[in-house]
C-alpha atoms as a PDB file:
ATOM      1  CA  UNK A   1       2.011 -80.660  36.663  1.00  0.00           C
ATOM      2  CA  UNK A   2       5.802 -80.547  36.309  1.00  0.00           C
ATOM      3  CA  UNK A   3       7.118 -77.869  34.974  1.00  0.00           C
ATOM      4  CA  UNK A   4       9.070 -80.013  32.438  1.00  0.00           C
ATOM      5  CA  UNK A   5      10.508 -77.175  29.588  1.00  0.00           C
ATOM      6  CA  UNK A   6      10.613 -79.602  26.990  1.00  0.00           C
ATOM      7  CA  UNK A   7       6.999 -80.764  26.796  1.00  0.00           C
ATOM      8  CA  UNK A   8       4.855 -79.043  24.684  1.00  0.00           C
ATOM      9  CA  UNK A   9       2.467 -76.236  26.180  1.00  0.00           C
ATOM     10  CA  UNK A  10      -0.787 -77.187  25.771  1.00  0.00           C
ATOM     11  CA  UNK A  11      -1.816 -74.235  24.127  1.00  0.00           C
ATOM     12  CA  UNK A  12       0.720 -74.148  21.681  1.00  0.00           C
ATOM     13  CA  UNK A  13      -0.417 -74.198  17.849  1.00  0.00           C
ATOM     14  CA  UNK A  14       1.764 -77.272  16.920  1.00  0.00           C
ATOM     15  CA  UNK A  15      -0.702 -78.875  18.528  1.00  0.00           C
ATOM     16  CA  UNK A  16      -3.182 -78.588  15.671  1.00  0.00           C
ATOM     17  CA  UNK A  17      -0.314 -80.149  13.140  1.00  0.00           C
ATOM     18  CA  UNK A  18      -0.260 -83.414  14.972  1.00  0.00           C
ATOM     19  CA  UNK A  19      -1.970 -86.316  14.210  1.00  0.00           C
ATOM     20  CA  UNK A  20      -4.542 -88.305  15.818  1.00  0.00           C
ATOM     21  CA  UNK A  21      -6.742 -91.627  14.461  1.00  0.00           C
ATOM     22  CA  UNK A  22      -9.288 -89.045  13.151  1.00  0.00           C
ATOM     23  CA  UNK A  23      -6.019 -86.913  11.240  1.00  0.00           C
ATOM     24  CA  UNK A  24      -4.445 -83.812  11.490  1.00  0.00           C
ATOM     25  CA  UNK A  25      -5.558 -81.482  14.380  1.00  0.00           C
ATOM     26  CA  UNK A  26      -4.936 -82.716  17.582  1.00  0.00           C
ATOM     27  CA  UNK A  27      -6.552 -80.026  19.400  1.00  0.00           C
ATOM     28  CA  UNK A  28      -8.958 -81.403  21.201  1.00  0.00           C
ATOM     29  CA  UNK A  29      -6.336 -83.248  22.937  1.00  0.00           C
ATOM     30  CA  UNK A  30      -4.735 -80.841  24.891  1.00  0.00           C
ATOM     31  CA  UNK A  31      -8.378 -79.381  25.972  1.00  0.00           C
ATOM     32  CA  UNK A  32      -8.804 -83.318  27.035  1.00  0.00           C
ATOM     33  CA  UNK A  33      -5.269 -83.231  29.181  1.00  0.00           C
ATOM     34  CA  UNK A  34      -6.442 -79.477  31.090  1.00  0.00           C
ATOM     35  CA  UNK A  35      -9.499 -81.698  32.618  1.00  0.00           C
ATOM     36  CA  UNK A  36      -7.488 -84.747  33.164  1.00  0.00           C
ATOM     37  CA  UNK A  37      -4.941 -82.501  34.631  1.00  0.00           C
ATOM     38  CA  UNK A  38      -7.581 -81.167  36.826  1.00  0.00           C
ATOM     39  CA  UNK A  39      -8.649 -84.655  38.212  1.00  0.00           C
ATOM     40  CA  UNK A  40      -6.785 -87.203  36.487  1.00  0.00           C
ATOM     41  CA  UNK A  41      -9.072 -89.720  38.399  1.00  0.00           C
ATOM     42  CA  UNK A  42     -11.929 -89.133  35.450  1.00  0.00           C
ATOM     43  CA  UNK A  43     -10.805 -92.559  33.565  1.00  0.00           C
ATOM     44  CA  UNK A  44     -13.671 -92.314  31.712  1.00  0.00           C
ATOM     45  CA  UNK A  45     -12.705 -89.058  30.079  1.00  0.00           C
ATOM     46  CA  UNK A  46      -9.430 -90.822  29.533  1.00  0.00           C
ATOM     47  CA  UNK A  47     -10.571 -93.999  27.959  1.00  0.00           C
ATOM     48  CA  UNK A  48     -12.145 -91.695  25.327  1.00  0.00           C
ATOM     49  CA  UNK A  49      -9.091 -89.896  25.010  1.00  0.00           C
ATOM     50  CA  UNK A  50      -6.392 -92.349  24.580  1.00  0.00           C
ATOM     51  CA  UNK A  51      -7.900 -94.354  21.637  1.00  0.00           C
ATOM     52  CA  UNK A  52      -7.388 -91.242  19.982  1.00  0.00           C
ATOM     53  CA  UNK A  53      -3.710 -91.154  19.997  1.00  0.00           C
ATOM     54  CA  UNK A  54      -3.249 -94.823  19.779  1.00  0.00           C
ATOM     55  CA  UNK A  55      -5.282 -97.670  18.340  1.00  0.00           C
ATOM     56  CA  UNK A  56      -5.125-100.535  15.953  1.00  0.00           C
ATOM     57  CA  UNK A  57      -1.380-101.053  16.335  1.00  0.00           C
ATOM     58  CA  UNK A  58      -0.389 -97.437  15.453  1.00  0.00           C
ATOM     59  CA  UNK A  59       0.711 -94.395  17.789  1.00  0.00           C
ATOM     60  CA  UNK A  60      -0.043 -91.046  16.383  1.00  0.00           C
ATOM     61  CA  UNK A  61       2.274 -88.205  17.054  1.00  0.00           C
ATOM     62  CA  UNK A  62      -0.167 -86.604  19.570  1.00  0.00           C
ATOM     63  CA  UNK A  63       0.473 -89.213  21.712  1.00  0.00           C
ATOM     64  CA  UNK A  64       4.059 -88.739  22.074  1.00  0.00           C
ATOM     65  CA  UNK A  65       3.195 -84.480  23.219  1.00  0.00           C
ATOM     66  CA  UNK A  66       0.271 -86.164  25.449  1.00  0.00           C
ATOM     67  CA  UNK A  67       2.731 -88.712  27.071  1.00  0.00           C
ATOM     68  CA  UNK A  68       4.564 -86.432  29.245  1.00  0.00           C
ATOM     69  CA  UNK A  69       1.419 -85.351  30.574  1.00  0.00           C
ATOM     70  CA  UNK A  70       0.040 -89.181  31.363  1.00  0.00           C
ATOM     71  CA  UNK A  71       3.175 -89.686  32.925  1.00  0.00           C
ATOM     72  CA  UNK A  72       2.628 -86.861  35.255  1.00  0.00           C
ATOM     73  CA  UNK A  73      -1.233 -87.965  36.050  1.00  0.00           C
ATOM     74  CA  UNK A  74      -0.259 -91.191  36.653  1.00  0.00           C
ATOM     75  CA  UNK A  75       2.331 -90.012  39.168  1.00  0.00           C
ATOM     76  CA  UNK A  76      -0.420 -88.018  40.932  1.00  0.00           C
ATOM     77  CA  UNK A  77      -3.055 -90.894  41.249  1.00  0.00           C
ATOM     78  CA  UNK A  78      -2.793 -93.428  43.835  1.00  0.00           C
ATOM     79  CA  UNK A  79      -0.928 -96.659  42.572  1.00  0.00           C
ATOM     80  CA  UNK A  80      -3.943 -99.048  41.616  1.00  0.00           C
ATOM     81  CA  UNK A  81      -5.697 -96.095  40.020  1.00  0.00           C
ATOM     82  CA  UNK A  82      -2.592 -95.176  37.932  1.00  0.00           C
ATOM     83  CA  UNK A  83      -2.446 -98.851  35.647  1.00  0.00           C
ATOM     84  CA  UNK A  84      -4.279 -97.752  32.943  1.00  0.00           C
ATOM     85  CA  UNK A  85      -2.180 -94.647  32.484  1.00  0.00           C
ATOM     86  CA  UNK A  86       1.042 -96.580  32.485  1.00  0.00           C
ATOM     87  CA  UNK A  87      -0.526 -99.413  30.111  1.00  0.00           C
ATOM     88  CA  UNK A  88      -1.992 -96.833  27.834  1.00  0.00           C
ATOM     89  CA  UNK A  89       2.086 -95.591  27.807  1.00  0.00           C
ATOM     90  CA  UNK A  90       3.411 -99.013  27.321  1.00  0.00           C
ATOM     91  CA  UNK A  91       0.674 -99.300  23.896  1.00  0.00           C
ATOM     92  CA  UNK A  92       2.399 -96.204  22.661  1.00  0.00           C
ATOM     93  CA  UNK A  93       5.939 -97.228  23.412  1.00  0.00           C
ATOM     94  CA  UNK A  94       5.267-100.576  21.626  1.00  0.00           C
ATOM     95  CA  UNK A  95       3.776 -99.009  18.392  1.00  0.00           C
ATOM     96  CA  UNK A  96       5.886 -96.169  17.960  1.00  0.00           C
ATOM     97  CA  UNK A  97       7.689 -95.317  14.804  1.00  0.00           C
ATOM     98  CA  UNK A  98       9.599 -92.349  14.541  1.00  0.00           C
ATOM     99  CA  UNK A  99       8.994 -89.556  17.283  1.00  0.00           C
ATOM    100  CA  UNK A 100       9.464 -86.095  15.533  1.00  0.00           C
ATOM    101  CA  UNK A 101      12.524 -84.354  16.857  1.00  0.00           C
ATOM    102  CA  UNK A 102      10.666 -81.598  18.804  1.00  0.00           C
ATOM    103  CA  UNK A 103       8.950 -83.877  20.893  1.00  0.00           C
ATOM    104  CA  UNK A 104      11.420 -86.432  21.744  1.00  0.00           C
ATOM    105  CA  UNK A 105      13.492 -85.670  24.817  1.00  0.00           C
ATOM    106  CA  UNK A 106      10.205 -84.985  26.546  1.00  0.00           C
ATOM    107  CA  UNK A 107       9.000 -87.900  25.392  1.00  0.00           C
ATOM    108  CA  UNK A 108      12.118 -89.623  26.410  1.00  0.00           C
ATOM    109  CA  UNK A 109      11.756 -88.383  29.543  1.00  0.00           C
ATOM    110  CA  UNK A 110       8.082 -89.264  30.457  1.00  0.00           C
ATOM    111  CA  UNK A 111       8.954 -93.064  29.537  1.00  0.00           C
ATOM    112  CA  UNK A 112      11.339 -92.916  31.899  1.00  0.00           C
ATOM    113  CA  UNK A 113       9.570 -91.819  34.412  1.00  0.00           C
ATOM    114  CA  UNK A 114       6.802 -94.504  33.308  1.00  0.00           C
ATOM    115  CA  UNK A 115       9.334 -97.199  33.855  1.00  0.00           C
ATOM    116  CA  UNK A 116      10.096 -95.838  37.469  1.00  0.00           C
ATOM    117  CA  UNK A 117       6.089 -96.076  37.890  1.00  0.00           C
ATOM    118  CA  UNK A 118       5.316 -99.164  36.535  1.00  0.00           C
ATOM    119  CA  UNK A 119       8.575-101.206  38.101  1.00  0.00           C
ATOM    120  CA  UNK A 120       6.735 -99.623  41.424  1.00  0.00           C
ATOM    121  CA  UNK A 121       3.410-100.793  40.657  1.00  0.00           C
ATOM    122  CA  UNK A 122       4.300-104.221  40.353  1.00  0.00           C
ATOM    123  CA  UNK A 123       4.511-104.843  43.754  1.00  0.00           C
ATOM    124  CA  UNK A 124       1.038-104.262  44.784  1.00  0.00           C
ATOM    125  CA  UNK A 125      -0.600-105.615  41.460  1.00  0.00           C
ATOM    126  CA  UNK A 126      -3.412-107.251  42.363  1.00  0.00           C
ATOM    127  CA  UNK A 127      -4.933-108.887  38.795  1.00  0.00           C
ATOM    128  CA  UNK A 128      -2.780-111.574  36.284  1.00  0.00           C
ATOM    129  CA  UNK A 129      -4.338-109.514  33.204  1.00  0.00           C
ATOM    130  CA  UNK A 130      -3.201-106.160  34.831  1.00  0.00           C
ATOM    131  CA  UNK A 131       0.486-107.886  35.350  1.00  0.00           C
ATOM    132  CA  UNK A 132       0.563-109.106  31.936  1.00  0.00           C
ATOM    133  CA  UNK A 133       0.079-105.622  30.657  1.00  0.00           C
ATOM    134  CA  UNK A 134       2.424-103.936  33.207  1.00  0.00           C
ATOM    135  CA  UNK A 135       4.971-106.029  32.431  1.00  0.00           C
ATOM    136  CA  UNK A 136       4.434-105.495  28.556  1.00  0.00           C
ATOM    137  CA  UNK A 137       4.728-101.973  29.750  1.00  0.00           C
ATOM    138  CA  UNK A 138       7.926-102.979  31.181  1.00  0.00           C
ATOM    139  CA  UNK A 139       9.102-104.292  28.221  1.00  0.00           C
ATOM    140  CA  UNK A 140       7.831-101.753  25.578  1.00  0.00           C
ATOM    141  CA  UNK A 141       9.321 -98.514  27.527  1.00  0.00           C
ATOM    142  CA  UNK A 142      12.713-100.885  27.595  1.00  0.00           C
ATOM    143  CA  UNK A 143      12.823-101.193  23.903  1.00  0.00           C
ATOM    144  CA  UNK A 144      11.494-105.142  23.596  1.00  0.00           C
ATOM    145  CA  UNK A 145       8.591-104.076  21.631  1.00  0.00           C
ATOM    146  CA  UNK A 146       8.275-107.471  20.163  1.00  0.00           C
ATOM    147  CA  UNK A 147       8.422-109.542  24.145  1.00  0.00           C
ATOM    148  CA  UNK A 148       5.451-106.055  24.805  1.00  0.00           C
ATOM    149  CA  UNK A 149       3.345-107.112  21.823  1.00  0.00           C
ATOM    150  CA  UNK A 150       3.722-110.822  23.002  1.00  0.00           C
ATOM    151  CA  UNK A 151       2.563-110.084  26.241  1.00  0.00           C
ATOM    152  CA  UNK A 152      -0.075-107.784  24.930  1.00  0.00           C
ATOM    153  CA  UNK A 153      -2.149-110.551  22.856  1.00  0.00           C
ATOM    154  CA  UNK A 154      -1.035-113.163  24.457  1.00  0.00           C
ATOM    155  CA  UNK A 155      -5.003-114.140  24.441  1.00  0.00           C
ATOM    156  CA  UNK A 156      -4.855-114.277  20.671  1.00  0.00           C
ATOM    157  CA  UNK A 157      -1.405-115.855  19.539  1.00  0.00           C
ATOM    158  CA  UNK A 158      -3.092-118.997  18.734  1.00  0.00           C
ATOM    159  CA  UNK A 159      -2.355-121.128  15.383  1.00  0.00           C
ATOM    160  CA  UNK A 160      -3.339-125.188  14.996  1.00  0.00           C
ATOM    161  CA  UNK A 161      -0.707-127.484  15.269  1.00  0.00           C
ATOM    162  CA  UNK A 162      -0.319-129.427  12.069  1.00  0.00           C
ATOM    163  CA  UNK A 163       0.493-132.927  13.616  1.00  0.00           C
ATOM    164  CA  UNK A 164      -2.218-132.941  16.007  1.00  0.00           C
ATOM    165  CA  UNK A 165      -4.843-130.273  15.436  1.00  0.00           C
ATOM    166  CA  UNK A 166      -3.804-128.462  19.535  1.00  0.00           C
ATOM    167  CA  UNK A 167      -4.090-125.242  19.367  1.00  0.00           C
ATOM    168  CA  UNK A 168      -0.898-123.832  20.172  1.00  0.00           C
ATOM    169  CA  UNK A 169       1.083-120.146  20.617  1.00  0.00           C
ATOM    170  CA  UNK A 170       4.081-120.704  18.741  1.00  0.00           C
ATOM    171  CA  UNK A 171       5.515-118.316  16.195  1.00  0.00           C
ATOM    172  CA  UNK A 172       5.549-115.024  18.031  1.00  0.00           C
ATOM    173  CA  UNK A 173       6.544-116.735  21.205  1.00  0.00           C
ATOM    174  CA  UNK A 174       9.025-118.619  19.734  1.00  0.00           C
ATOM    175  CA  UNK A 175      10.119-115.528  18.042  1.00  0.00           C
ATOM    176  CA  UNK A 176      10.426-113.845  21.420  1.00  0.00           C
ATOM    177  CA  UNK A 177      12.022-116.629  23.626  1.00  0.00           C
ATOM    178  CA  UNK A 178      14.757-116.842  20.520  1.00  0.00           C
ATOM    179  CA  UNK A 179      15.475-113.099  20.839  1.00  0.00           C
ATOM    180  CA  UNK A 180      16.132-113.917  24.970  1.00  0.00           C
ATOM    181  CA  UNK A 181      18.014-116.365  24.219  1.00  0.00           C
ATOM    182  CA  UNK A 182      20.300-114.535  21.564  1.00  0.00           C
ATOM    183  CA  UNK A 183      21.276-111.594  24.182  1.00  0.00           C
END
């Protein structure tokens, strides 16, 4: 792993004052990123992990200490194997709220490194669903959270059209295209 001084050792005590879904007391996160940092391959372990940290539309502040770490797995896997890593970053850039102060420029940095790996990954993407989320990757770790969520549920944006009864993916869209438009 890098030897990155601002992340946050994974056996320091401010680990059991972050949050996760469950609450306070991340700990068994870090004990999660050891084995993940011993073969980051073992998605499975990871899957179980990162719903932790986010889910339902909110990042919790363990996720922006684990991030750094992700980052650095993702570097280490081969390309095709690396997606969900960089989507699971993308999820947390586009339901952030306010990243506390002592884990910020380390989280800064780690999305910036995710950008470098996703903008790589897109030239060997193989799947339209895995583009759709690399690009709301893209888009999240850029700032656009609203063009990431877009992309994200793209599936469910649905409402009935009142003059004809077509179901149709208008307001969010529209809200997005707008925003392009605008800058």
């Amino acid at each position: 792993m890098s030897d990155d001084p601002d992340r946050l050792p994974l056996d320091s005590p401010r680990w059991s004052r972050l949050w996760t879904r469950m609450g306070p007391g991340a700990y068994p996160v870090p004990q999660v990123l050891r084995a993940l940092g011993d073969d980051p391959s073992d998605l499975e372990l990871f899957r179980e992990m990162w719903s932790e940290i986010c889910a339902e539309e909110t990042t919790y502040d363990a996720a922006f200490a684990a991030v750094p770490y992700l980052m650095d797995f993702a570097g280490r896997l081969d390309p095709a194997d690396a997606d969900e890593y960089l989507i699971v970053a993308g999820l947390i850039a586009t339901y952030a709220s306010d990243v506390p102060s002592d884990l910020e420029p380390a989280y800064r940095t780690a999305m910036h490194r995710g950008l470098t790996l996703v903008l790589e990954r897109l030239e060997t993407c193989k799947t339209n669903a895995d583009l759709r989320y690399l690009l709301a990757s893209v888009a999240a770790m850029r700032g656009r959270t609203d063009l990431a969520e877009v992309l994200q549920d793209l599936d469910a944006i649905q409402e009935t059209c009142e003059s004809c009864g077509t179901v149709v993916h208008p307001s969010q869209l529209q809200a997005a295209v707008e925003r392009d438009r605008s800058s």
